[in-house]
Every structure is written in structure tokens, then in C-alpha cells.
Protein backbone atom coordinates (compact mmCIF):
# COMPACT_ATOMS: atom_id res chain seq x y z
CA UNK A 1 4.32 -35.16 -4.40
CA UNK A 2 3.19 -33.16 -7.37
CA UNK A 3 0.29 -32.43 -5.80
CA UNK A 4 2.34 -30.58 -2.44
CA UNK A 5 4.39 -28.88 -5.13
CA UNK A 6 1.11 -27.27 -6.90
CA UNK A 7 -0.01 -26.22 -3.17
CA UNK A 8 3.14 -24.68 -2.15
CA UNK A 9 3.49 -22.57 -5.06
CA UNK A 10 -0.22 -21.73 -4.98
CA UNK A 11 0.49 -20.70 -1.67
CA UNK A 12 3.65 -18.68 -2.53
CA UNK A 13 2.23 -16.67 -5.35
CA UNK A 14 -0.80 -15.75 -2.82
CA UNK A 15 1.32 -14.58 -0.21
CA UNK A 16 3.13 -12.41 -2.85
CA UNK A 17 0.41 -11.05 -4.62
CA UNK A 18 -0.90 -10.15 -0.50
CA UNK A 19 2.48 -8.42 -0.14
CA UNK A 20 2.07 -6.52 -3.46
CA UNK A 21 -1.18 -5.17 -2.80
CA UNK A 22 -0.10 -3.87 0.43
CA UNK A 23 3.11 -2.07 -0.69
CA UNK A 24 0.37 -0.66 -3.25
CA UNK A 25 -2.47 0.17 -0.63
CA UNK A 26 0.75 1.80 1.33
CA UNK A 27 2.09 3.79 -1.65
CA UNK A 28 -1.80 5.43 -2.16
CA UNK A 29 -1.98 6.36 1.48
CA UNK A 30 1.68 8.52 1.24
CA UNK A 31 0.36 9.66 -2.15
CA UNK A 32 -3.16 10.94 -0.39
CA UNK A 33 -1.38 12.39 2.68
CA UNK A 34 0.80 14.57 0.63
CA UNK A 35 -1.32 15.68 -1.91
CA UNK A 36 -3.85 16.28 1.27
CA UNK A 37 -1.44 18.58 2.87
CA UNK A 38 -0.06 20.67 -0.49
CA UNK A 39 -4.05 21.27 -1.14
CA UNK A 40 -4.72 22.10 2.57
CA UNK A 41 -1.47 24.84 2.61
CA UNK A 42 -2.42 25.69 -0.78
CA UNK A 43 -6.16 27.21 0.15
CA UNK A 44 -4.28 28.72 3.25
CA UNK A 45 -5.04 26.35 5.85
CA UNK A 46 -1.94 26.22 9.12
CA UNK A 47 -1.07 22.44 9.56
CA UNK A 48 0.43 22.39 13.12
CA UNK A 49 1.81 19.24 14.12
CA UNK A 50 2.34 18.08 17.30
């Protein structure tokens, strides 16, 4: 019994440490679109979307 306990909470922290990292990986990507977009309007360059 101890030994399914260990598991599932191996398991647990795993999946939230997975979950972590990609709310992180997300947060970079937003952060590297926008400052992408102030330095591409900033040296004059016309984003047109859509």
C-alpha cells in the first residue's frame, strides 16, 4: 500500500511540475510576441494583420 501511495504522488508532482513548465513555456512565447512586435513598430516596420 505504501508503495501505491509513493507512486501516486510521484506521479502527481510530475504531472504538476509538466503543467508548470508549460504555463512557463506559454508565458515566454506572449512575452516574445510582444516584445517582437513593439521592436518591429519601433524600427518602422507596418504589422498588418489579417
Amino acid at each position: 500500500m505504501t508503495v501505491d501511495k509513493e507512486w501516486w504522488r510521484t506521479v502527481r508532482f510530475a504531472i504538476a511540475e509538466e503543467r508548470r513548465t508549460a504555463r512557463l513555456i506559454a508565458v515566454l512565447i506572449v512575452v516574445g510576441v510582444v516584445v517582437g512586435a513593439l521592436i518591429m513598430m519601433g524600427n518602422g516596420c507596418t504589422v498588418t494583420v489579417g
